[in-house]
PDB file of N, CA and C in Angstrom:
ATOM      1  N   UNK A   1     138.900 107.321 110.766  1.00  0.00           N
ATOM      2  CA  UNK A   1     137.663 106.547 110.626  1.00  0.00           C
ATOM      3  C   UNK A   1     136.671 106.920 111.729  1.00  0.00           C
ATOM      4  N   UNK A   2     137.037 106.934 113.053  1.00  0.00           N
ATOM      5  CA  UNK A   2     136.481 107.738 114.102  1.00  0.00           C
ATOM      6  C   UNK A   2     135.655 108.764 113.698  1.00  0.00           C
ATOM      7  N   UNK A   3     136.889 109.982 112.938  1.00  0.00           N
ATOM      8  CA  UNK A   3     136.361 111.113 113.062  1.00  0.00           C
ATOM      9  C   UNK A   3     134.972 110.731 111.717  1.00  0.00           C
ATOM     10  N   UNK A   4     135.030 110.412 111.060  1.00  0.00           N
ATOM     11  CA  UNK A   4     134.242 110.011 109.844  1.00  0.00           C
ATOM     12  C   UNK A   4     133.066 109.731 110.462  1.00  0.00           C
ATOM     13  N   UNK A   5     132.525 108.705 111.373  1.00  0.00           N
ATOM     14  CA  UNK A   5     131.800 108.011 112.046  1.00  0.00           C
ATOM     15  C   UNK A   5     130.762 109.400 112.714  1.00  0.00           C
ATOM     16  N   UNK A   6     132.175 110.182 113.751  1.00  0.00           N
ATOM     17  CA  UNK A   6     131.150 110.834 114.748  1.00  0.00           C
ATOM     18  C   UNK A   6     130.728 111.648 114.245  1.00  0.00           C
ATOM     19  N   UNK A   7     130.698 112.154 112.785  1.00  0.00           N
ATOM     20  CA  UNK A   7     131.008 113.671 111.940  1.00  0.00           C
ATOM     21  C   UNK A   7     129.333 112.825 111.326  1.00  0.00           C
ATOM     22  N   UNK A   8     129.251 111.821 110.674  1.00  0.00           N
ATOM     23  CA  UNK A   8     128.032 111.328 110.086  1.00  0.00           C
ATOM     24  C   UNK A   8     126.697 111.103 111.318  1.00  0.00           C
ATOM     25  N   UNK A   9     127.035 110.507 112.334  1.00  0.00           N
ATOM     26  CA  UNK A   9     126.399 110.741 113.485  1.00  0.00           C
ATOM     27  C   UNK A   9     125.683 111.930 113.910  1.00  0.00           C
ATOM     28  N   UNK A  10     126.303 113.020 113.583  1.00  0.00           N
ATOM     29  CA  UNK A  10     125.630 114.832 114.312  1.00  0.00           C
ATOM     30  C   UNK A  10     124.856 114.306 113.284  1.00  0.00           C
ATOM     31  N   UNK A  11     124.763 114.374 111.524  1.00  0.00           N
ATOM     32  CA  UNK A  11     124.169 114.878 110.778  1.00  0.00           C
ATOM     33  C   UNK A  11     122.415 113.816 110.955  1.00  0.00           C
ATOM     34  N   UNK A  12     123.089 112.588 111.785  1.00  0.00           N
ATOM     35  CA  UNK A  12     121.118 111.900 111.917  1.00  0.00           C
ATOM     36  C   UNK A  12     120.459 112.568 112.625  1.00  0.00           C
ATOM     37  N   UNK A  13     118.813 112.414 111.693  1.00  0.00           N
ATOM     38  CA  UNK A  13     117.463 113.169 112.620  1.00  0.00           C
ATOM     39  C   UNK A  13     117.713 111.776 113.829  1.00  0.00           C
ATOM     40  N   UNK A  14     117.572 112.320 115.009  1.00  0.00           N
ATOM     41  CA  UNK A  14     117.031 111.367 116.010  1.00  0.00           C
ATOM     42  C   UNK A  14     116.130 110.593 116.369  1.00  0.00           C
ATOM     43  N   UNK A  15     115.081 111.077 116.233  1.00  0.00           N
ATOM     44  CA  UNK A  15     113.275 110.575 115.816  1.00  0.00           C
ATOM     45  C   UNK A  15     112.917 109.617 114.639  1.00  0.00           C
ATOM     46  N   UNK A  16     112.861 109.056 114.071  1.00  0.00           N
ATOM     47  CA  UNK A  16     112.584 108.559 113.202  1.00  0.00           C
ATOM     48  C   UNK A  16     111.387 107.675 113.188  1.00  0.00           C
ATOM     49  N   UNK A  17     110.265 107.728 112.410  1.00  0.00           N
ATOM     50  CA  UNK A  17     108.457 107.586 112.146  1.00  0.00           C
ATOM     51  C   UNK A  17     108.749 105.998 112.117  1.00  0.00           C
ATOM     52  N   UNK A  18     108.022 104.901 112.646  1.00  0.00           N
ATOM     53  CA  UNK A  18     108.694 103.349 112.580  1.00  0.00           C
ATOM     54  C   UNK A  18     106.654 103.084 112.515  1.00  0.00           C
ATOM     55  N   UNK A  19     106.636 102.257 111.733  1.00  0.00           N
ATOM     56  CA  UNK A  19     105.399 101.238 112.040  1.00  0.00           C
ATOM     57  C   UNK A  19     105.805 100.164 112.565  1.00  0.00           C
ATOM     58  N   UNK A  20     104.724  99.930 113.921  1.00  0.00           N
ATOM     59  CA  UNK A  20     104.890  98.677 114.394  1.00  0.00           C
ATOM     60  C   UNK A  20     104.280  97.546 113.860  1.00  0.00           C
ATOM     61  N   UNK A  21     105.495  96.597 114.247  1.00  0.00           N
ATOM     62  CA  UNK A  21     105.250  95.256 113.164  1.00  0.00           C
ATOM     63  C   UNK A  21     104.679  94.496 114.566  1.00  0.00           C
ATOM     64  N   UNK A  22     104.294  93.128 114.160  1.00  0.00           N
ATOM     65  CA  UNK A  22     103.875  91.936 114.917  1.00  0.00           C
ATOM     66  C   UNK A  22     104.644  91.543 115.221  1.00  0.00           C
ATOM     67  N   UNK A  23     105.020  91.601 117.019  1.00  0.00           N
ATOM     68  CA  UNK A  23     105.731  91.326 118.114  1.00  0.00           C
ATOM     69  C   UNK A  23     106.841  92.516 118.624  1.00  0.00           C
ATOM     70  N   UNK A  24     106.708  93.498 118.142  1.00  0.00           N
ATOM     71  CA  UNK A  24     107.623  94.759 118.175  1.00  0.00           C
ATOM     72  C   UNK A  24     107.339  94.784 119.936  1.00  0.00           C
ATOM     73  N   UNK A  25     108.164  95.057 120.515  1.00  0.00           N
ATOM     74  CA  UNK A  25     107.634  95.361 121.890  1.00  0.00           C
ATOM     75  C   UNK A  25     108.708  97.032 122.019  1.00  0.00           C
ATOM     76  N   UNK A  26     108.388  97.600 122.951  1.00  0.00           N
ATOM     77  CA  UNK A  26     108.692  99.287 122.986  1.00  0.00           C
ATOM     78  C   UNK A  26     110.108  98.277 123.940  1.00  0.00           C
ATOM     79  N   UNK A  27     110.547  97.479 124.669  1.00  0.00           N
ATOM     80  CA  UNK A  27     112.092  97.543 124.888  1.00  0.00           C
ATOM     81  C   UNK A  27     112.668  97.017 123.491  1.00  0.00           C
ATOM     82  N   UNK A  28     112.239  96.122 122.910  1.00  0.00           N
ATOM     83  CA  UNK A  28     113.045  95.719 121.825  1.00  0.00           C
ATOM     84  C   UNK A  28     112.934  97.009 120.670  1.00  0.00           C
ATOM     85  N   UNK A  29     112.082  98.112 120.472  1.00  0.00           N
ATOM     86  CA  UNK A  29     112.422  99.214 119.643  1.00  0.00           C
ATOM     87  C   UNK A  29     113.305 100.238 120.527  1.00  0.00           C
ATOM     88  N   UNK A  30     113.082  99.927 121.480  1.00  0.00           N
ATOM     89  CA  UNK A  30     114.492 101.298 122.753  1.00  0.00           C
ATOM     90  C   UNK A  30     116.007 100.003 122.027  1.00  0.00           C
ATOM     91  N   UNK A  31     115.934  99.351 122.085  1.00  0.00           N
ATOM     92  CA  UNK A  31     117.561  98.562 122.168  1.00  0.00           C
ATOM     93  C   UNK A  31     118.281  98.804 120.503  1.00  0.00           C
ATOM     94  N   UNK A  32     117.091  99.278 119.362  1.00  0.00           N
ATOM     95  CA  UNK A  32     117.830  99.369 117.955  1.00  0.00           C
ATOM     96  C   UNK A  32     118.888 101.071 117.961  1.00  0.00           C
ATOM     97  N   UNK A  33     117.782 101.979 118.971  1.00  0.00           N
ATOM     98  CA  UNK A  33     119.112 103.329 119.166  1.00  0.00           C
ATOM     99  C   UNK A  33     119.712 103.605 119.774  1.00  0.00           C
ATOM    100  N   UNK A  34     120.089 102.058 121.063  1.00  0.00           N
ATOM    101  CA  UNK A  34     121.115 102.640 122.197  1.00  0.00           C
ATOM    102  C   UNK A  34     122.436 101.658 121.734  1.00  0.00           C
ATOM    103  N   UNK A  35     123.123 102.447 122.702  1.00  0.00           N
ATOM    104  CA  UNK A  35     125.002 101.707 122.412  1.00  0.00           C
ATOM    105  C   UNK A  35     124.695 100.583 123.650  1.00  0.00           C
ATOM    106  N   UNK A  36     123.790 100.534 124.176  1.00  0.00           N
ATOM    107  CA  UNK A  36     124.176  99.246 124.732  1.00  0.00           C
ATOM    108  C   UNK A  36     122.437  99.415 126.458  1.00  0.00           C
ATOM    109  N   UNK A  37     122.516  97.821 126.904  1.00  0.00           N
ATOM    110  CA  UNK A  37     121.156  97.913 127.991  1.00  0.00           C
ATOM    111  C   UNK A  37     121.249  98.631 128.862  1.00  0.00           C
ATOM    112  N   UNK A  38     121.942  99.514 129.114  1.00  0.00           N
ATOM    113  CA  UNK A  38     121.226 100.711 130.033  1.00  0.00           C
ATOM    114  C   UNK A  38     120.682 101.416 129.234  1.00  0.00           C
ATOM    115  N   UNK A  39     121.462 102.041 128.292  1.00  0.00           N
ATOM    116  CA  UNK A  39     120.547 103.147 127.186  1.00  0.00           C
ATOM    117  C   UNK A  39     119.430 102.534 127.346  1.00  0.00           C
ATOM    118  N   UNK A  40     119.161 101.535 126.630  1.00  0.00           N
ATOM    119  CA  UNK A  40     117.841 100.628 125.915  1.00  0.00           C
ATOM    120  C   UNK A  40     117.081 101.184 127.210  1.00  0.00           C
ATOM    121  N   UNK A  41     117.049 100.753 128.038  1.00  0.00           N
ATOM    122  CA  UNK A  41     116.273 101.065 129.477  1.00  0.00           C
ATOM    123  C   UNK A  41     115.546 102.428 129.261  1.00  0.00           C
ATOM    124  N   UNK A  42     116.913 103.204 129.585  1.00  0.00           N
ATOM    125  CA  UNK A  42     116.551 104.802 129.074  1.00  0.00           C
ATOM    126  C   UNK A  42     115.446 105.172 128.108  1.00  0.00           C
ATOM    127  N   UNK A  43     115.752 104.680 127.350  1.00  0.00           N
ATOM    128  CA  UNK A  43     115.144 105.130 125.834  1.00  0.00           C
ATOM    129  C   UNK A  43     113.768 104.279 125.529  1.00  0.00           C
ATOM    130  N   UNK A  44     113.205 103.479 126.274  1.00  0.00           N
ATOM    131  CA  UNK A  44     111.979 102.676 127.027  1.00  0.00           C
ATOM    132  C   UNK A  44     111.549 103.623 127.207  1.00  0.00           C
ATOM    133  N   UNK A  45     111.538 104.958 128.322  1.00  0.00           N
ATOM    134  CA  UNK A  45     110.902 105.806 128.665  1.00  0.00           C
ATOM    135  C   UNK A  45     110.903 107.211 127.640  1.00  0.00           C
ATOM    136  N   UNK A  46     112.143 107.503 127.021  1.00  0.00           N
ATOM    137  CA  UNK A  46     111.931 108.432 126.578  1.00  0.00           C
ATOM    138  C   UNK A  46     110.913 108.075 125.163  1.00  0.00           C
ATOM    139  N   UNK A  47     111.217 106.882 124.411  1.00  0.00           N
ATOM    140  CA  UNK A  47     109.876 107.064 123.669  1.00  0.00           C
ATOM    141  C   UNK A  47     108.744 107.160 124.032  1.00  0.00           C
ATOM    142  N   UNK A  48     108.524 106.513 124.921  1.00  0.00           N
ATOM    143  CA  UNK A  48     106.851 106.311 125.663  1.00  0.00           C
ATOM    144  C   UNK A  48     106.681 108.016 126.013  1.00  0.00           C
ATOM    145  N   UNK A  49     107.288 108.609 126.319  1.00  0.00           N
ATOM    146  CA  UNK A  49     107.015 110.427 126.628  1.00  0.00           C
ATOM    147  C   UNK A  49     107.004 110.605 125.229  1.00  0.00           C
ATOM    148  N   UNK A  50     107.954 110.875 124.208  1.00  0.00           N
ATOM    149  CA  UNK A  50     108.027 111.383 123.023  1.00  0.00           C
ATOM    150  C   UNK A  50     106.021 110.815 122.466  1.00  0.00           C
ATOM    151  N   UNK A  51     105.881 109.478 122.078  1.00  0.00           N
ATOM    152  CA  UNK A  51     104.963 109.338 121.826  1.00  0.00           C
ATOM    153  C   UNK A  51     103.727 109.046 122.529  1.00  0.00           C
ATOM    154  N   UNK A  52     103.842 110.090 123.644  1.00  0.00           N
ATOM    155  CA  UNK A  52     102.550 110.030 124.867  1.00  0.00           C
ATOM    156  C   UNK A  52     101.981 108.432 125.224  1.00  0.00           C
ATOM    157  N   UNK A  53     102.904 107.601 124.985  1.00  0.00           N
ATOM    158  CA  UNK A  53     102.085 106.459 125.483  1.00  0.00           C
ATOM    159  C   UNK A  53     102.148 105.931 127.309  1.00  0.00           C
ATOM    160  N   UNK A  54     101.218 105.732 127.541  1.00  0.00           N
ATOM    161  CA  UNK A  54     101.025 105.635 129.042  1.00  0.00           C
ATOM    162  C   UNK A  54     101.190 104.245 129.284  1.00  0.00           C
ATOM    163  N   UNK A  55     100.475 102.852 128.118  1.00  0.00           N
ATOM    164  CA  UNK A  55     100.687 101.565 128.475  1.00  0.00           C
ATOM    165  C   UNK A  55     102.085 101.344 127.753  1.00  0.00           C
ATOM    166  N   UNK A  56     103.188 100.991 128.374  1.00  0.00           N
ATOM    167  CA  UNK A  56     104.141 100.553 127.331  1.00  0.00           C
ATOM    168  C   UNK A  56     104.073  99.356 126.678  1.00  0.00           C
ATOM    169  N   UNK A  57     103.177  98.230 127.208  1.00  0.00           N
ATOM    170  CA  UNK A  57     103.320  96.939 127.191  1.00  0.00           C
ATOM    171  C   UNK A  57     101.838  97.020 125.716  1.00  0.00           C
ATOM    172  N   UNK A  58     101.152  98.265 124.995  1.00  0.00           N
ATOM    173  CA  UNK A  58     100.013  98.003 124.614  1.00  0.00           C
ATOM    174  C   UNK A  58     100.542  98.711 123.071  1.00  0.00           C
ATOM    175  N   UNK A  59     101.086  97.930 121.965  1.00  0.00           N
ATOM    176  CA  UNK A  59     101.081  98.623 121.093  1.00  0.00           C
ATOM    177  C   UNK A  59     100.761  97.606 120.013  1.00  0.00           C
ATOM    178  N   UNK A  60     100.459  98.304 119.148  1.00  0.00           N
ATOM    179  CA  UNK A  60      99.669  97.285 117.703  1.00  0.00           C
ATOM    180  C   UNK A  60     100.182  97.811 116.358  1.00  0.00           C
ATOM    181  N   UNK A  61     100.231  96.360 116.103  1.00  0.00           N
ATOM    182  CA  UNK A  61     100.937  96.434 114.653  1.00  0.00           C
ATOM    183  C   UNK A  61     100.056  97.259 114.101  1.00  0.00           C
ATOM    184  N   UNK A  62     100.925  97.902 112.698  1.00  0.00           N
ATOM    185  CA  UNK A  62     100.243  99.056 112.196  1.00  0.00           C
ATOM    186  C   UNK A  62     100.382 100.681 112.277  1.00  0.00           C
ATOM    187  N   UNK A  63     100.180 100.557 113.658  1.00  0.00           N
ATOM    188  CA  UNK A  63     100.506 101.618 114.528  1.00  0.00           C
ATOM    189  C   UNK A  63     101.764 102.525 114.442  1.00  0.00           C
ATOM    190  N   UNK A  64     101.561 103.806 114.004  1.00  0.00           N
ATOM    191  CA  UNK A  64     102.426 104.529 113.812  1.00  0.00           C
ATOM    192  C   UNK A  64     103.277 105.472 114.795  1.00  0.00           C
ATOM    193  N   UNK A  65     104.063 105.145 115.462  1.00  0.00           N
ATOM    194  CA  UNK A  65     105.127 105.876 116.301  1.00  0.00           C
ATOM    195  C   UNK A  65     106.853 106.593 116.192  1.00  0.00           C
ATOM    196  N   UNK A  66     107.509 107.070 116.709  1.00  0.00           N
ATOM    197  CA  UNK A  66     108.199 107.330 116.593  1.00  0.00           C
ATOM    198  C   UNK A  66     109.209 107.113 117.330  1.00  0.00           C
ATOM    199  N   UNK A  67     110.455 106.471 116.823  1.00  0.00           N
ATOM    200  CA  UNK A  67     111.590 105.684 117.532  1.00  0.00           C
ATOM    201  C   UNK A  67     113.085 106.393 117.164  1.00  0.00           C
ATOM    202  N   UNK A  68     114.197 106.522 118.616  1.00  0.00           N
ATOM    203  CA  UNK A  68     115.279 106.489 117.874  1.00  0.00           C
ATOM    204  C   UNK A  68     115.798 105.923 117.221  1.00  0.00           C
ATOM    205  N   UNK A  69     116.542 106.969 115.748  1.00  0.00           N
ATOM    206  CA  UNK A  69     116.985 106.319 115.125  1.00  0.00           C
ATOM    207  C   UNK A  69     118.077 105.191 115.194  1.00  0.00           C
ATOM    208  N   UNK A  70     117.398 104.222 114.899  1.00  0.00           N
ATOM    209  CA  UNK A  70     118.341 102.616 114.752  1.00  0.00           C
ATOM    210  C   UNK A  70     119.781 102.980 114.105  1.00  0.00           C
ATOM    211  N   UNK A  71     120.296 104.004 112.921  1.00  0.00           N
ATOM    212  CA  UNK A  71     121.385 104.022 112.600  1.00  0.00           C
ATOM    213  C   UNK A  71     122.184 104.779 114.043  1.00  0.00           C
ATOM    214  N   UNK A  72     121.680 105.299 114.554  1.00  0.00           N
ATOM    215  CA  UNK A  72     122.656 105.941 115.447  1.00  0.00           C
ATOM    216  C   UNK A  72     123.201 104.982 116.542  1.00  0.00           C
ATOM    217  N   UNK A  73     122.572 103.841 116.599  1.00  0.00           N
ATOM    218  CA  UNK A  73     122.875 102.782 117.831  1.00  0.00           C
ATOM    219  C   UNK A  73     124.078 102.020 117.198  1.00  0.00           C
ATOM    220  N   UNK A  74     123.753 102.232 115.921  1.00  0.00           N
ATOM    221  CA  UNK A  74     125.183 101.314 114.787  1.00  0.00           C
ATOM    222  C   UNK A  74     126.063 102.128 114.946  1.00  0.00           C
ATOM    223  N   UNK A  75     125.739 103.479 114.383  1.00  0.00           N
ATOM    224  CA  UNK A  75     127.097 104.035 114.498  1.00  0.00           C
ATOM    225  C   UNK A  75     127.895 104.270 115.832  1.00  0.00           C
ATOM    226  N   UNK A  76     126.957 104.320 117.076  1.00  0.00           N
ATOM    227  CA  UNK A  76     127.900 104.523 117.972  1.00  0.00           C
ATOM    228  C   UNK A  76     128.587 103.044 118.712  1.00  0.00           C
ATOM    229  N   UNK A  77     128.128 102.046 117.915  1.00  0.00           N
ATOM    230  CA  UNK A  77     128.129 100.516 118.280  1.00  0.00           C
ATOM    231  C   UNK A  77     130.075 100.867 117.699  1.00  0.00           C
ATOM    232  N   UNK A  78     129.679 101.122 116.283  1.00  0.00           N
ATOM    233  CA  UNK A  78     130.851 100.850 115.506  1.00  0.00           C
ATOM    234  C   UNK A  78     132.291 101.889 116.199  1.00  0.00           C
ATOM    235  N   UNK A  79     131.675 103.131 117.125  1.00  0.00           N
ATOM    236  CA  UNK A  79     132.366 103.996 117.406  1.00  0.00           C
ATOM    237  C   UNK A  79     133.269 103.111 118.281  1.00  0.00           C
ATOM    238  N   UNK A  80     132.543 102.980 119.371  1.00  0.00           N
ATOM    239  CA  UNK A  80     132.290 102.164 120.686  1.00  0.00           C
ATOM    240  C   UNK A  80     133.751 100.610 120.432  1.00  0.00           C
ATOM    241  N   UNK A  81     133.312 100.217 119.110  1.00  0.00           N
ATOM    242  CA  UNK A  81     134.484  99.105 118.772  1.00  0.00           C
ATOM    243  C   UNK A  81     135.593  99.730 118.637  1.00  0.00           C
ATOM    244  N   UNK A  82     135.722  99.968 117.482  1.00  0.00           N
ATOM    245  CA  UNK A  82     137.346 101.011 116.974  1.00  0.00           C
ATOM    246  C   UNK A  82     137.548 102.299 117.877  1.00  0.00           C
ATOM    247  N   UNK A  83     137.281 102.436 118.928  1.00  0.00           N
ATOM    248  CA  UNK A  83     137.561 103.196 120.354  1.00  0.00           C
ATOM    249  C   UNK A  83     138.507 102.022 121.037  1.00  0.00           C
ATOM    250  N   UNK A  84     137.488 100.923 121.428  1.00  0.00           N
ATOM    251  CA  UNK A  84     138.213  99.505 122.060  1.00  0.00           C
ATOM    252  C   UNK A  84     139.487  98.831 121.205  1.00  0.00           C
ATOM    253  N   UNK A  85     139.146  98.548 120.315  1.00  0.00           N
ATOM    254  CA  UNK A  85     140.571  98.064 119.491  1.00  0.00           C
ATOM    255  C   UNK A  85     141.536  98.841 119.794  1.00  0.00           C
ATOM    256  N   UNK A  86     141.620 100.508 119.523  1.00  0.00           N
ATOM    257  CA  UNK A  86     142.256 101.233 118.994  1.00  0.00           C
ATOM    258  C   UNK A  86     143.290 101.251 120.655  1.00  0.00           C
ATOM    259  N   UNK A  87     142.231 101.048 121.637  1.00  0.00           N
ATOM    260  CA  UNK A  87     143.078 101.298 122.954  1.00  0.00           C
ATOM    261  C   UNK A  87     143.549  99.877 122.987  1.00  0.00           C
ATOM    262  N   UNK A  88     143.218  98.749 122.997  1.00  0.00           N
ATOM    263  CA  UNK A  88     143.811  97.811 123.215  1.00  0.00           C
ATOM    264  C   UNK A  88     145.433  97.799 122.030  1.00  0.00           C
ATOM    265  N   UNK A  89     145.284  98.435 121.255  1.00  0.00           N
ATOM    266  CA  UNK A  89     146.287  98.272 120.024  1.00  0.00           C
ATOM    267  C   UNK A  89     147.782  99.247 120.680  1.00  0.00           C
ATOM    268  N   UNK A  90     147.328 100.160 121.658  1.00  0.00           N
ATOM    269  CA  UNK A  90     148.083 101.105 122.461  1.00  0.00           C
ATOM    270  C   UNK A  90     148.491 100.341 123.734  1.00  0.00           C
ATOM    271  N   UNK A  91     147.954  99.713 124.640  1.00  0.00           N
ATOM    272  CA  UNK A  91     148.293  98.824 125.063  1.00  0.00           C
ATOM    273  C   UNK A  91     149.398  97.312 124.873  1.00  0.00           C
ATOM    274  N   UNK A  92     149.241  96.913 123.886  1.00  0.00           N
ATOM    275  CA  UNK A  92     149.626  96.058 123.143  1.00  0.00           C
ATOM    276  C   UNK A  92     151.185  96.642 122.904  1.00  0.00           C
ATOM    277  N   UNK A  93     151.122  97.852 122.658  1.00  0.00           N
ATOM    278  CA  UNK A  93     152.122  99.075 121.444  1.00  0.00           C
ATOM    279  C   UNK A  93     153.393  99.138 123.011  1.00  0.00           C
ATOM    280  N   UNK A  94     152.817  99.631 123.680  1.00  0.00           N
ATOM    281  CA  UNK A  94     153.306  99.885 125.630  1.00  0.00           C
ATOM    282  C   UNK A  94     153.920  98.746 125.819  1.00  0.00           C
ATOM    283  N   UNK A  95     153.543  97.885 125.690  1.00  0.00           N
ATOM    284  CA  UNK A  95     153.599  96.508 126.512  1.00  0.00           C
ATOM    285  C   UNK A  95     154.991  96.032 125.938  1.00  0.00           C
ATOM    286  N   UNK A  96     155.291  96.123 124.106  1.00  0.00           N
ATOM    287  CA  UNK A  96     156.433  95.551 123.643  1.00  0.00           C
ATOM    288  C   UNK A  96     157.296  96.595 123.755  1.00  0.00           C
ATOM    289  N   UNK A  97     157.142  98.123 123.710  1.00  0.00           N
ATOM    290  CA  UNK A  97     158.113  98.965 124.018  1.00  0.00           C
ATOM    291  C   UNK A  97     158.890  98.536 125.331  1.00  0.00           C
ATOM    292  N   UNK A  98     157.932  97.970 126.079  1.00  0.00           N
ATOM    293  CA  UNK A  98     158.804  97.803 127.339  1.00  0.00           C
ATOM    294  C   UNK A  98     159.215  96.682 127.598  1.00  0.00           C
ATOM    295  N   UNK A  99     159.514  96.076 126.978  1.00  0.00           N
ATOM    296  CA  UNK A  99     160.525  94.687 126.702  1.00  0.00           C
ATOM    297  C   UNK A  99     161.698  94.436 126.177  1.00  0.00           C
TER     298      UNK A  99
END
């Protein structure tokens, strides 16, 4: 399932064209393509370079920009889980072997 996940992952464009809606703010569009708030942070700046914007705090509905893609923050969300289970399930696996 992993491999399924990271194999569909290569194949997303990264960029993806987003109109901004009313109340969109550029951290809440950085937080739909990261695995978690540091990315989001990150990715605050790298759109604002990607789409030359200098005010981050100045964008208007309508307005056409370009954001990472939101599926890739899922898929590596979903990676990110069944990574965690999968080690806790090995753990778990250790723990009664040795009893």
């Amino acid at each position: 399932k992993i491999e399924s996940l990271e194999s569909e992952l290569e194949t997303l464009p990264i960029w993806v064209e987003y109109e901004i809606q009313y109340g969109d703010t550029l951290s809440s569009l950085a937080y739909l393509g990261a695995k978690d708030s540091t990315e989001a942070i990150d990715n605050i700046d790298r759109i604002a370079r990607y789409n030359n914007i200098e005010k981050k705090n100045e964008l208007y509905r309508g307005d056409k920009i370009y954001i990472i893609n939101p599926k890739i923050g899922e898929l590596r969300e979903k990676i990110y889980s069944l990574e965690e289970s999968l080690k806790e399930s090995l753990i778990v696996n250790d723990s009664n072997k040795q009893k």
